[in-house]
N, C-alpha and C. Protein backbone atom coordinates (compact mmCIF):
# COMPACT_ATOMS: atom_id res chain seq x y z
N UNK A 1 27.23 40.17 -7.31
CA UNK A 1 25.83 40.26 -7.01
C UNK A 1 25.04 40.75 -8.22
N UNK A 2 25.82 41.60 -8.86
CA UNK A 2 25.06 42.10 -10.51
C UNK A 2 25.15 41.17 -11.41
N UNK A 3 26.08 40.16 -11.26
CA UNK A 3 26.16 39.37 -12.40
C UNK A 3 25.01 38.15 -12.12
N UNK A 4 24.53 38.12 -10.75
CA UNK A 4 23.71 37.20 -10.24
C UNK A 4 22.08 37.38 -10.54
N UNK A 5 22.18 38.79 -10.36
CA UNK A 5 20.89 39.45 -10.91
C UNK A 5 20.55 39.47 -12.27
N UNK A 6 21.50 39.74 -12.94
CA UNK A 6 21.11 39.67 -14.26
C UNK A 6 21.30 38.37 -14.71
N UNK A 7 21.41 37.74 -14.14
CA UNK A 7 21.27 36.19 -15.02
C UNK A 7 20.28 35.45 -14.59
N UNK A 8 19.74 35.86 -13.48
CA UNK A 8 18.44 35.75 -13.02
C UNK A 8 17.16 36.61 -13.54
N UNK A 9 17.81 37.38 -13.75
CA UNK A 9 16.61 38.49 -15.06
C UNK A 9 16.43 38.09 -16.60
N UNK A 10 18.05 37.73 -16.84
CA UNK A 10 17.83 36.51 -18.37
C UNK A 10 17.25 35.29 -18.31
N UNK A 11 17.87 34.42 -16.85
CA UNK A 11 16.25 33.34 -17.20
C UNK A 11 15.04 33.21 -16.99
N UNK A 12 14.71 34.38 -16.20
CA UNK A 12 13.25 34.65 -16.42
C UNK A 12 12.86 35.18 -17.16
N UNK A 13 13.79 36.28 -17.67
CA UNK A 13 13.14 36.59 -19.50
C UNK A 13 12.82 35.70 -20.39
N UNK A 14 13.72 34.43 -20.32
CA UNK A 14 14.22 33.42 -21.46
C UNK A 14 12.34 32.58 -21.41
N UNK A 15 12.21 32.24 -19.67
CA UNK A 15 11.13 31.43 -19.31
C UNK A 15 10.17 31.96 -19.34
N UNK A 16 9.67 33.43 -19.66
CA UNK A 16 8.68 33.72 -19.88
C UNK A 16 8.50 34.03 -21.64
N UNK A 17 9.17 34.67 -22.43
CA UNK A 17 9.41 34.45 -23.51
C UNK A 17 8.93 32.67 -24.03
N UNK A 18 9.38 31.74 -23.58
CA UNK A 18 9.56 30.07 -23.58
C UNK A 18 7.75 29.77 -23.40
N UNK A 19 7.05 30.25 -22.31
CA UNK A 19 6.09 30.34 -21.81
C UNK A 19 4.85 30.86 -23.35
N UNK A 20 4.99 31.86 -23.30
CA UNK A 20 4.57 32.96 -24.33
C UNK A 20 3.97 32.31 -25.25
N UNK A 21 5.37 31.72 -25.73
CA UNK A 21 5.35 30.99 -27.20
C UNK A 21 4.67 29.87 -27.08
N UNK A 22 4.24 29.06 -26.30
CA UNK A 22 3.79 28.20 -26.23
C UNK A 22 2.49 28.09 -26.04
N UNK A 23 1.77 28.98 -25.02
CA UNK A 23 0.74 29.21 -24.95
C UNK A 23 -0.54 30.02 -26.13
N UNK A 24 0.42 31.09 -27.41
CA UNK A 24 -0.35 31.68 -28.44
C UNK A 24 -0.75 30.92 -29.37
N UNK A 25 -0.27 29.39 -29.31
CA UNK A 25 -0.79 28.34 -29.78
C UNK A 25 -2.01 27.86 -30.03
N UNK A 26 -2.48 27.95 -28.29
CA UNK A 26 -3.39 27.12 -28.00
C UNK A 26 -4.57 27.42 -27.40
N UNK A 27 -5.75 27.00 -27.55
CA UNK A 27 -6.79 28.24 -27.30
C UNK A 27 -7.46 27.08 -25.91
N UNK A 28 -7.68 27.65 -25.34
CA UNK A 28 -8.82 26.87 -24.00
C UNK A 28 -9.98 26.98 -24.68
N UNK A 29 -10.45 25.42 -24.28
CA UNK A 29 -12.29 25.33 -24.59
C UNK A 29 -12.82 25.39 -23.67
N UNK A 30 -12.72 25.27 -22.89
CA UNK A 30 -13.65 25.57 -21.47
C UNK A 30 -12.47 25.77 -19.96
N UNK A 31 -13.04 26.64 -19.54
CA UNK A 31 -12.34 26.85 -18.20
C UNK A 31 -12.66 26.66 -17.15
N UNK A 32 -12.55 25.35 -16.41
CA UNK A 32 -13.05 25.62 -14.75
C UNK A 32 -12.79 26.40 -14.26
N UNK A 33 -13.92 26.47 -13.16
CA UNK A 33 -13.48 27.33 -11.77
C UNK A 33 -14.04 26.71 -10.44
N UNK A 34 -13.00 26.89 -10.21
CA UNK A 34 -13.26 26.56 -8.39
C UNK A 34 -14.69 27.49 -7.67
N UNK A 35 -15.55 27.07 -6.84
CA UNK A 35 -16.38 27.55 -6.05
C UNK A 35 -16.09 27.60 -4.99
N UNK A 36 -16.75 28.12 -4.16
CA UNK A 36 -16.83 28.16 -2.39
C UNK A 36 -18.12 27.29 -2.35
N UNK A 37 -18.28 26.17 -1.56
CA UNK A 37 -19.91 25.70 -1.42
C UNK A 37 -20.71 26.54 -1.08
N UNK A 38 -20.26 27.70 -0.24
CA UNK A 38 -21.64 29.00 0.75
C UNK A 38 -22.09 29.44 -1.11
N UNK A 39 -21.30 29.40 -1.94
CA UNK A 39 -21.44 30.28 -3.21
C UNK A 39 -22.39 29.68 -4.16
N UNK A 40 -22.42 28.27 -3.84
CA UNK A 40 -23.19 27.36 -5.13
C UNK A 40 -24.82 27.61 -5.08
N UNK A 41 -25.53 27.49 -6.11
CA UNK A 41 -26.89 27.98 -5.92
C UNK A 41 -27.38 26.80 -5.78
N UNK A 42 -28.64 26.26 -4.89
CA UNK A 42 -29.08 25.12 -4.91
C UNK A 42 -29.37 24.20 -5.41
N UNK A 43 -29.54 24.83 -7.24
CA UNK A 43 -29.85 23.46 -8.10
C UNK A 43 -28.31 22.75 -8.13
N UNK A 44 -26.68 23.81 -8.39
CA UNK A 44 -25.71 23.47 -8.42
C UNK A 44 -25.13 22.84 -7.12
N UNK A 45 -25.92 22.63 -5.69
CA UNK A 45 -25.23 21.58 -4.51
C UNK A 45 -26.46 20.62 -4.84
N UNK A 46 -27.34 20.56 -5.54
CA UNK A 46 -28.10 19.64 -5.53
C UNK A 46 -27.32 18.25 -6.61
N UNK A 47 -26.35 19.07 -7.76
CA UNK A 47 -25.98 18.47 -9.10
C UNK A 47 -24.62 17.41 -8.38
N UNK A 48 -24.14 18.20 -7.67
CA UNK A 48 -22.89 18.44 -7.26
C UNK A 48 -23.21 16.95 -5.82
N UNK A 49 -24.38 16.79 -5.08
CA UNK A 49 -24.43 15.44 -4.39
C UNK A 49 -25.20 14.43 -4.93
N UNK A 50 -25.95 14.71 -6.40
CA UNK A 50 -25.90 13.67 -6.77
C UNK A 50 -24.84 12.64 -7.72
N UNK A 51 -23.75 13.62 -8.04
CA UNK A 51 -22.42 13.26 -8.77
C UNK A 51 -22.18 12.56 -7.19
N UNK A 52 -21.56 12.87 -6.77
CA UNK A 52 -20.79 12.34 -5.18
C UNK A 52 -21.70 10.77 -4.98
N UNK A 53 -22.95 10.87 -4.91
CA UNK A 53 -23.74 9.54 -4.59
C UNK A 53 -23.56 8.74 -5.91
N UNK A 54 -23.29 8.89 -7.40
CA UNK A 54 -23.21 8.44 -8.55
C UNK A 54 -21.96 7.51 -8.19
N UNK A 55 -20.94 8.24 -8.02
CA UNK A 55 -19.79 7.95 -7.76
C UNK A 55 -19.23 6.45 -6.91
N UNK A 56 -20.39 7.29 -5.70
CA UNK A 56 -20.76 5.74 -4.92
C UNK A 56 -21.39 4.86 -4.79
N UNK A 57 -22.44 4.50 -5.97
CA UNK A 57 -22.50 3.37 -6.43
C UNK A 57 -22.68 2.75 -7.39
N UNK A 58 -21.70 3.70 -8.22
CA UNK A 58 -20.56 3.18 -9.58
C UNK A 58 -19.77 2.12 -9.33
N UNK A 59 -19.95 0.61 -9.78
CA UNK A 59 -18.62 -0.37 -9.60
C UNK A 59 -17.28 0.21 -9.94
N UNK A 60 -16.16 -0.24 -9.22
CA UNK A 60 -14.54 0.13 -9.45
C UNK A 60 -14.11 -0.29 -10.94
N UNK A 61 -13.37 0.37 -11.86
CA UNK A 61 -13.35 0.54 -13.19
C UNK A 61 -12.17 -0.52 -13.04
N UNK A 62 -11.31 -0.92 -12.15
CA UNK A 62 -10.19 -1.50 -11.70
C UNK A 62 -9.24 -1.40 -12.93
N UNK A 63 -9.48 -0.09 -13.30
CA UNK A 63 -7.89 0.64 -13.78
C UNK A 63 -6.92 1.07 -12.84
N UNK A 64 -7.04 1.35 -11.55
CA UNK A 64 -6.31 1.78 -10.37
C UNK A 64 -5.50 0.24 -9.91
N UNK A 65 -4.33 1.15 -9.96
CA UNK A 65 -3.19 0.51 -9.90
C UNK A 65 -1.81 0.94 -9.12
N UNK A 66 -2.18 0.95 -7.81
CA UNK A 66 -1.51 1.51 -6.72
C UNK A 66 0.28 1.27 -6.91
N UNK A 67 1.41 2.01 -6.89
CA UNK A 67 2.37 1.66 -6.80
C UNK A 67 3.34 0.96 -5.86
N UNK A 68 2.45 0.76 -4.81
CA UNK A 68 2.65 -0.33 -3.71
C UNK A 68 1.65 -0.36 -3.06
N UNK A 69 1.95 -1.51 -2.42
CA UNK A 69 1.25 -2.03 -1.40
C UNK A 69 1.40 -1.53 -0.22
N UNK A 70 0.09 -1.33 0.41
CA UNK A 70 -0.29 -0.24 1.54
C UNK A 70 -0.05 -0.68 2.87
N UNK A 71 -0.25 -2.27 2.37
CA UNK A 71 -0.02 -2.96 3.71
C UNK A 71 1.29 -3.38 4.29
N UNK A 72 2.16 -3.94 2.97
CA UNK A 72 3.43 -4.60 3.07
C UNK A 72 4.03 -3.65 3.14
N UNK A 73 4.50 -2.51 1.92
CA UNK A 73 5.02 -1.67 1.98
C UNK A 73 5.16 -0.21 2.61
N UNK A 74 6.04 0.56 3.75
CA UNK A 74 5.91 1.44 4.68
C UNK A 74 4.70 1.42 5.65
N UNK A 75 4.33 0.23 6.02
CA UNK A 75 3.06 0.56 6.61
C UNK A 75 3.02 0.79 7.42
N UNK A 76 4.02 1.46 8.08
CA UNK A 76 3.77 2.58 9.11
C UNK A 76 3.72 3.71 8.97
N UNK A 77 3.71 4.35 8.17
CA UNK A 77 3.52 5.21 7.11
C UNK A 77 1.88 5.51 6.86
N UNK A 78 1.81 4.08 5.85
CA UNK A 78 0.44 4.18 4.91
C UNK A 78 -0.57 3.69 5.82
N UNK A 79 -0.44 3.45 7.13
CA UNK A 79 -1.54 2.58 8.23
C UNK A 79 -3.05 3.21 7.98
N UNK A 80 -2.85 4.03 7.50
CA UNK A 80 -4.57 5.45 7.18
C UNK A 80 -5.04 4.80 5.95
N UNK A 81 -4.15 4.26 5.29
CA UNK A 81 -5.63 4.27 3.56
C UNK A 81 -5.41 2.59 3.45
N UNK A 82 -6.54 2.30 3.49
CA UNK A 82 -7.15 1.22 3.29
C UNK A 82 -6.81 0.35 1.89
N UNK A 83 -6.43 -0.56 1.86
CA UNK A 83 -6.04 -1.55 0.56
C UNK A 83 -7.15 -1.35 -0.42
N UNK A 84 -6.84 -1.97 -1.97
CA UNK A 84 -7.87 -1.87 -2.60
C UNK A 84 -8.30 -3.01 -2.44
N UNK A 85 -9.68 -3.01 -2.85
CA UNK A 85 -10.64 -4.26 -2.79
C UNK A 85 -10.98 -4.30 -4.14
N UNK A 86 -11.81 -5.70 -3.97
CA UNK A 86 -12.25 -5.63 -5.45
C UNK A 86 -14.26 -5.17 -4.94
N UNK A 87 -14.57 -5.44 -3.90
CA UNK A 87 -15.83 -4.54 -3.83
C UNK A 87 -15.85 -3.35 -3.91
N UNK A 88 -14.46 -2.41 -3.94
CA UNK A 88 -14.64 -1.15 -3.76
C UNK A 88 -15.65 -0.54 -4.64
N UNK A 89 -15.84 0.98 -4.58
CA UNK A 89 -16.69 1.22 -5.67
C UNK A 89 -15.46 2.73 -6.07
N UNK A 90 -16.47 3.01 -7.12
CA UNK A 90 -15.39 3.97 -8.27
C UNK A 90 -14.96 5.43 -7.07
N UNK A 91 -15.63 5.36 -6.52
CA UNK A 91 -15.51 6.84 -5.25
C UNK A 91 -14.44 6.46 -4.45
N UNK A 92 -14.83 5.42 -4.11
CA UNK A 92 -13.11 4.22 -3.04
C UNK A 92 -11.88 4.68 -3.85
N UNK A 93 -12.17 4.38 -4.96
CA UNK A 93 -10.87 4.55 -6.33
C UNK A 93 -10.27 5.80 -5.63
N UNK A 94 -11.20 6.71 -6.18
CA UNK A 94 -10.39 8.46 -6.40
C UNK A 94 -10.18 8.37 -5.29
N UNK A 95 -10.93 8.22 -3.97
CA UNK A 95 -10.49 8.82 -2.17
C UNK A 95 -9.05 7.79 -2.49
N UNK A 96 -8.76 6.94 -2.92
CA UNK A 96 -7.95 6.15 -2.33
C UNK A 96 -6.77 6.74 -3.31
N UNK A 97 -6.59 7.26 -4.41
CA UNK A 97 -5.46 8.29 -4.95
C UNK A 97 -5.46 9.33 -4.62
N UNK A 98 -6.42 10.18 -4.04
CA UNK A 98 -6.31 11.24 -3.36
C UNK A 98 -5.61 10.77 -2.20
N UNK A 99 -5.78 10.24 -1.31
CA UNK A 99 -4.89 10.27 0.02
C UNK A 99 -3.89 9.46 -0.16
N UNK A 100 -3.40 8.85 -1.38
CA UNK A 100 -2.48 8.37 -1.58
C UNK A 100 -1.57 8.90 -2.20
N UNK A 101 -1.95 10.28 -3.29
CA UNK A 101 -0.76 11.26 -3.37
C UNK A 101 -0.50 12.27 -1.82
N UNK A 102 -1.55 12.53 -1.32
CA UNK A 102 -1.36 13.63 -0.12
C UNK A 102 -0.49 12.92 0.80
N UNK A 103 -0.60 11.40 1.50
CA UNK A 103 0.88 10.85 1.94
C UNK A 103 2.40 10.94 1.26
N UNK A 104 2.38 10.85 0.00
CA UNK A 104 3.14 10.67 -0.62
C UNK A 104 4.08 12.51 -0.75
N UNK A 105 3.22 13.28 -0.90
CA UNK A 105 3.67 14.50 -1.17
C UNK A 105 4.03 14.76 0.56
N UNK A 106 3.21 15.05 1.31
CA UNK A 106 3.32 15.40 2.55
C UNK A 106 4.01 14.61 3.80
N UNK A 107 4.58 13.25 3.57
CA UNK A 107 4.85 12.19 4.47
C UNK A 107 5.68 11.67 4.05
N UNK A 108 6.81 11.51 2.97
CA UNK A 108 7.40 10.70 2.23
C UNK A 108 8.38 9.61 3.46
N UNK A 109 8.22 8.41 2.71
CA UNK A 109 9.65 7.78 3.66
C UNK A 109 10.67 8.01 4.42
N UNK A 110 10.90 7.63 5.78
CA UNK A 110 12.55 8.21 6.33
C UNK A 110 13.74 8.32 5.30
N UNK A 111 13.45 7.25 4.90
CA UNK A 111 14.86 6.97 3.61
C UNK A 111 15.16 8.28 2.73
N UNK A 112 14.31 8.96 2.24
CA UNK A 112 14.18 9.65 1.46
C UNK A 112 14.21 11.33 2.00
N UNK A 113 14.16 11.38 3.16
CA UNK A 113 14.12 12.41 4.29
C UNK A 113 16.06 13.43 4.03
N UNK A 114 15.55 14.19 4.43
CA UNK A 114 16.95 15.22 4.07
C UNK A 114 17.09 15.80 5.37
N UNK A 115 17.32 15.06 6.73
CA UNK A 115 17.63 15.56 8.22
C UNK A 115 19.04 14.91 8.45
């Protein structure tokens, strides 16, 4: 059990040491931060829905390039997100990789299932 501990104390020494070094490198130019909406001041929910409406009716950049097909592939599964189109617009894009990693992370295939 001591020998378990301490080799668990050396690779987290090792990985933070590993960490360290890597980071005194490199300097951040700007840092997001997450908000709460109750928190945003009105000119910033005002900025913040006209990005969202920009978005939607921005034409699709049709760089999105789904790794399958939603329809053919598991679609009992993927029956929730809608195929791409070519009318989509650039907002369709992101919703449609957003809920297409959140299936993917949260829902994965039976095949792939560990029961």
């Amino acid at each position: 059990m001591k020998f378990l501990a301490s080799l668990s104390f050396l690779a987290l020494h090792t990985l933070f040491d590993l960490v360290s070094a890597t980071n005194s490198t490199q300097t951040c130019t700007s840092i997001e931060v997450r908000k709460e909406w109750r928190n945003l001041t009105a000119v910033e929910r005002k900025a913040w829905i006209e990005a969202v409406n920009c978005l939607n009716t921005r034409p699709r950049s049709g760089k999105l390039n789904p790794p399958l097909n939603t329809v053919v592939d598991y679609s009992e599964i993927y029956d929730q997100i809608a195929p791409v189109t070519e009318n989509s617009t650039y907002y369709d894009d992101f919703v449609y990789a957003h809920m297409d990693l959140n299936r993917k992370k949260a829902n994965p295939p039976r095949s792939h299932r560990l029961t």
